[in-house]
C-alpha atoms as a PDB file:
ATOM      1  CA  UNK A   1      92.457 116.736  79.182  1.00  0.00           C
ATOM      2  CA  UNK A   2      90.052 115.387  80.201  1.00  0.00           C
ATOM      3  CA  UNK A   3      90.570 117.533  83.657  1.00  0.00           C
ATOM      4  CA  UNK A   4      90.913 120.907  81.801  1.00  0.00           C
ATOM      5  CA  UNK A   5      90.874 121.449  78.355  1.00  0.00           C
ATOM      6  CA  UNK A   6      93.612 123.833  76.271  1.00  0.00           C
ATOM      7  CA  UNK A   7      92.822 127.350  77.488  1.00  0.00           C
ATOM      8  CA  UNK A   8      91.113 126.630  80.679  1.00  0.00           C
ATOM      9  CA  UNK A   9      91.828 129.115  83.112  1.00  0.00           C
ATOM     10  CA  UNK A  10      93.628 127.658  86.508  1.00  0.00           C
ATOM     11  CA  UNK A  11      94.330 129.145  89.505  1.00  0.00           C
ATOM     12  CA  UNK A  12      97.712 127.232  91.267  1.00  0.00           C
ATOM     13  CA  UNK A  13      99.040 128.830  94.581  1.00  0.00           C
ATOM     14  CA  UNK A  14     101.625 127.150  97.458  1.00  0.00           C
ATOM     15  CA  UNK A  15      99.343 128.501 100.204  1.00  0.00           C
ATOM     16  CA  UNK A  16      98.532 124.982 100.574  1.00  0.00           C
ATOM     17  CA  UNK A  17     100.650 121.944 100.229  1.00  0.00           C
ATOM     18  CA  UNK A  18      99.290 119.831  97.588  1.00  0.00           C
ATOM     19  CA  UNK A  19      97.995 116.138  99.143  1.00  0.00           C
ATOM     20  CA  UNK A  20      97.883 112.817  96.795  1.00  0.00           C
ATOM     21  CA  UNK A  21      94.909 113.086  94.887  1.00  0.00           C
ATOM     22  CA  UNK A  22      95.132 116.636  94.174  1.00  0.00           C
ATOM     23  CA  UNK A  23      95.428 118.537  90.688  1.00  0.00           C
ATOM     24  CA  UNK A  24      99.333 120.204  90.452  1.00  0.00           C
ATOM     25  CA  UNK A  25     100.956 122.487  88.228  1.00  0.00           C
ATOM     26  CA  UNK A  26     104.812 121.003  88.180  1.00  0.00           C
ATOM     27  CA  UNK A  27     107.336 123.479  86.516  1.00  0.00           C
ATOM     28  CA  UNK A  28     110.368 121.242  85.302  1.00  0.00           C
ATOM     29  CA  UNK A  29     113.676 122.612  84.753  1.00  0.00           C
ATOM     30  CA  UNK A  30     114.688 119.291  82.964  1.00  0.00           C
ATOM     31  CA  UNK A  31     117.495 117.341  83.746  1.00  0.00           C
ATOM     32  CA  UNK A  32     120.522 118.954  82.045  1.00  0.00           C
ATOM     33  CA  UNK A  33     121.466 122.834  82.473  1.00  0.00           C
ATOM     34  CA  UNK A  34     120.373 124.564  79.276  1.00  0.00           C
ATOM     35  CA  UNK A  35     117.205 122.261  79.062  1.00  0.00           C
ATOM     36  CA  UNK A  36     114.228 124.316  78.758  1.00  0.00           C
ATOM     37  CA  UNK A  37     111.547 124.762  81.396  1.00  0.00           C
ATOM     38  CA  UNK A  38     108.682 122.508  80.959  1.00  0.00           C
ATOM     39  CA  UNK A  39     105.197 122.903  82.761  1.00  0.00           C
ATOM     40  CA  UNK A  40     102.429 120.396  83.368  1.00  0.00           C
ATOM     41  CA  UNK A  41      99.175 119.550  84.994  1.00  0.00           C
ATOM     42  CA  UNK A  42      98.733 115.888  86.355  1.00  0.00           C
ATOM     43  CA  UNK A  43      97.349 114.611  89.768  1.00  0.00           C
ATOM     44  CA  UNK A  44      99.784 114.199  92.294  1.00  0.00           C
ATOM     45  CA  UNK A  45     100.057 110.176  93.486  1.00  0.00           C
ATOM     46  CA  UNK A  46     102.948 110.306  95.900  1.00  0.00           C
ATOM     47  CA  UNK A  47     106.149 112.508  96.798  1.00  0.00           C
ATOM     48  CA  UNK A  48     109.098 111.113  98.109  1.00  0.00           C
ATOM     49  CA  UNK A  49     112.744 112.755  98.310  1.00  0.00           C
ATOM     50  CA  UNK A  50     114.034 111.272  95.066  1.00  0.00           C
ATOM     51  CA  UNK A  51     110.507 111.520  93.223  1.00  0.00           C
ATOM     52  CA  UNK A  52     107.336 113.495  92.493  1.00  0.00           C
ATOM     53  CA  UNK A  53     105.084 110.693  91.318  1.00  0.00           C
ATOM     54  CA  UNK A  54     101.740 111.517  89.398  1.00  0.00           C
ATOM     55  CA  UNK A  55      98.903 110.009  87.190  1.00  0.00           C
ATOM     56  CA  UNK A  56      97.818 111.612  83.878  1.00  0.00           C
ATOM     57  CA  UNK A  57      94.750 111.067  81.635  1.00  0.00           C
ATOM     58  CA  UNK A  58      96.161 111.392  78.395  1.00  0.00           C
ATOM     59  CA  UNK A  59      97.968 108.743  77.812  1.00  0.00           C
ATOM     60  CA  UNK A  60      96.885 106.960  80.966  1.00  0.00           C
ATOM     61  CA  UNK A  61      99.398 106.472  83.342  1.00  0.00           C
ATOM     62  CA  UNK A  62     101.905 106.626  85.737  1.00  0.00           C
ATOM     63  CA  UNK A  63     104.505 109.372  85.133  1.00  0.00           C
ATOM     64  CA  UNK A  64     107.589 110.187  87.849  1.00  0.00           C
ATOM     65  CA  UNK A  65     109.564 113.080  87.696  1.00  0.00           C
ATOM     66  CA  UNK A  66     113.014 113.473  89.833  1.00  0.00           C
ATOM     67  CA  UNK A  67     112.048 115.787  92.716  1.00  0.00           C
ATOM     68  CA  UNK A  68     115.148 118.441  92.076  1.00  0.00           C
ATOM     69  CA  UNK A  69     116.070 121.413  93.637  1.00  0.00           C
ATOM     70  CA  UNK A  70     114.813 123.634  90.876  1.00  0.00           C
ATOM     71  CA  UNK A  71     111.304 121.507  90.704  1.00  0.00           C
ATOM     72  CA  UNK A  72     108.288 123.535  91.207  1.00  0.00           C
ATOM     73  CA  UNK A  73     105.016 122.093  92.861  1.00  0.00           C
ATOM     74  CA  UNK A  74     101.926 124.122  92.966  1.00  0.00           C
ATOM     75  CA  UNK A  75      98.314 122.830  94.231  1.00  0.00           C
ATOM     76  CA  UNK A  76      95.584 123.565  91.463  1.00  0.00           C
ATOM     77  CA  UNK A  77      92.572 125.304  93.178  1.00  0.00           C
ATOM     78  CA  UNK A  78      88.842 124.313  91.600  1.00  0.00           C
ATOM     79  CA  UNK A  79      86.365 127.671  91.631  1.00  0.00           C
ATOM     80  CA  UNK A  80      84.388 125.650  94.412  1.00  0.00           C
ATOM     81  CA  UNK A  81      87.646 126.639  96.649  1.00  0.00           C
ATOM     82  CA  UNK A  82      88.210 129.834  95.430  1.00  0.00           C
ATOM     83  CA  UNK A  83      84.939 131.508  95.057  1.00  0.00           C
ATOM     84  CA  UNK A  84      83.007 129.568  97.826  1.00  0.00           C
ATOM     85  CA  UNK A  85      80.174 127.893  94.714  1.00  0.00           C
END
């Protein structure tokens, strides 16, 4: 939210490598084994070795997550890209 509300349908795919600026899905294993898999959607800011760095709307601000082997990044596709609109 604001981006996409709760339900919003999204279409995320690794066909394309996701720039700064773009909308990503990030699947999070956490950082201890047994942790439970967390998923979010925030705009990707910068990606270095150590760290997947993003902005998010709500609350505003910088969030960083450690950029781990079990990390998943996916670019977030608008319908303009995917249906040609």
């Amino acid at each position: 939210y604001p981006m996409y509300s709760a339900g919003d349908l999204v279409f995320a795919n690794s066909l394309r490598p996701p720039r700064p600026g773009d909308a990503v899905t990030i699947q999070y294993p956490g950082d201890v084994e047994g942790d439970e898999v967390s998923g979010f959607i925030k705009i990707l800011t910068r990606r270095t070795a150590q760290w997947i760095e993003c902005q998010q709307f709500n609350p505003a601000g910088p969030v960083k997550f450690r950029n781990s082997p079990g990390i998943i990044v996916h670019r977030v596709y608008t319908n303009n890209e995917l249906f040609g609109i």
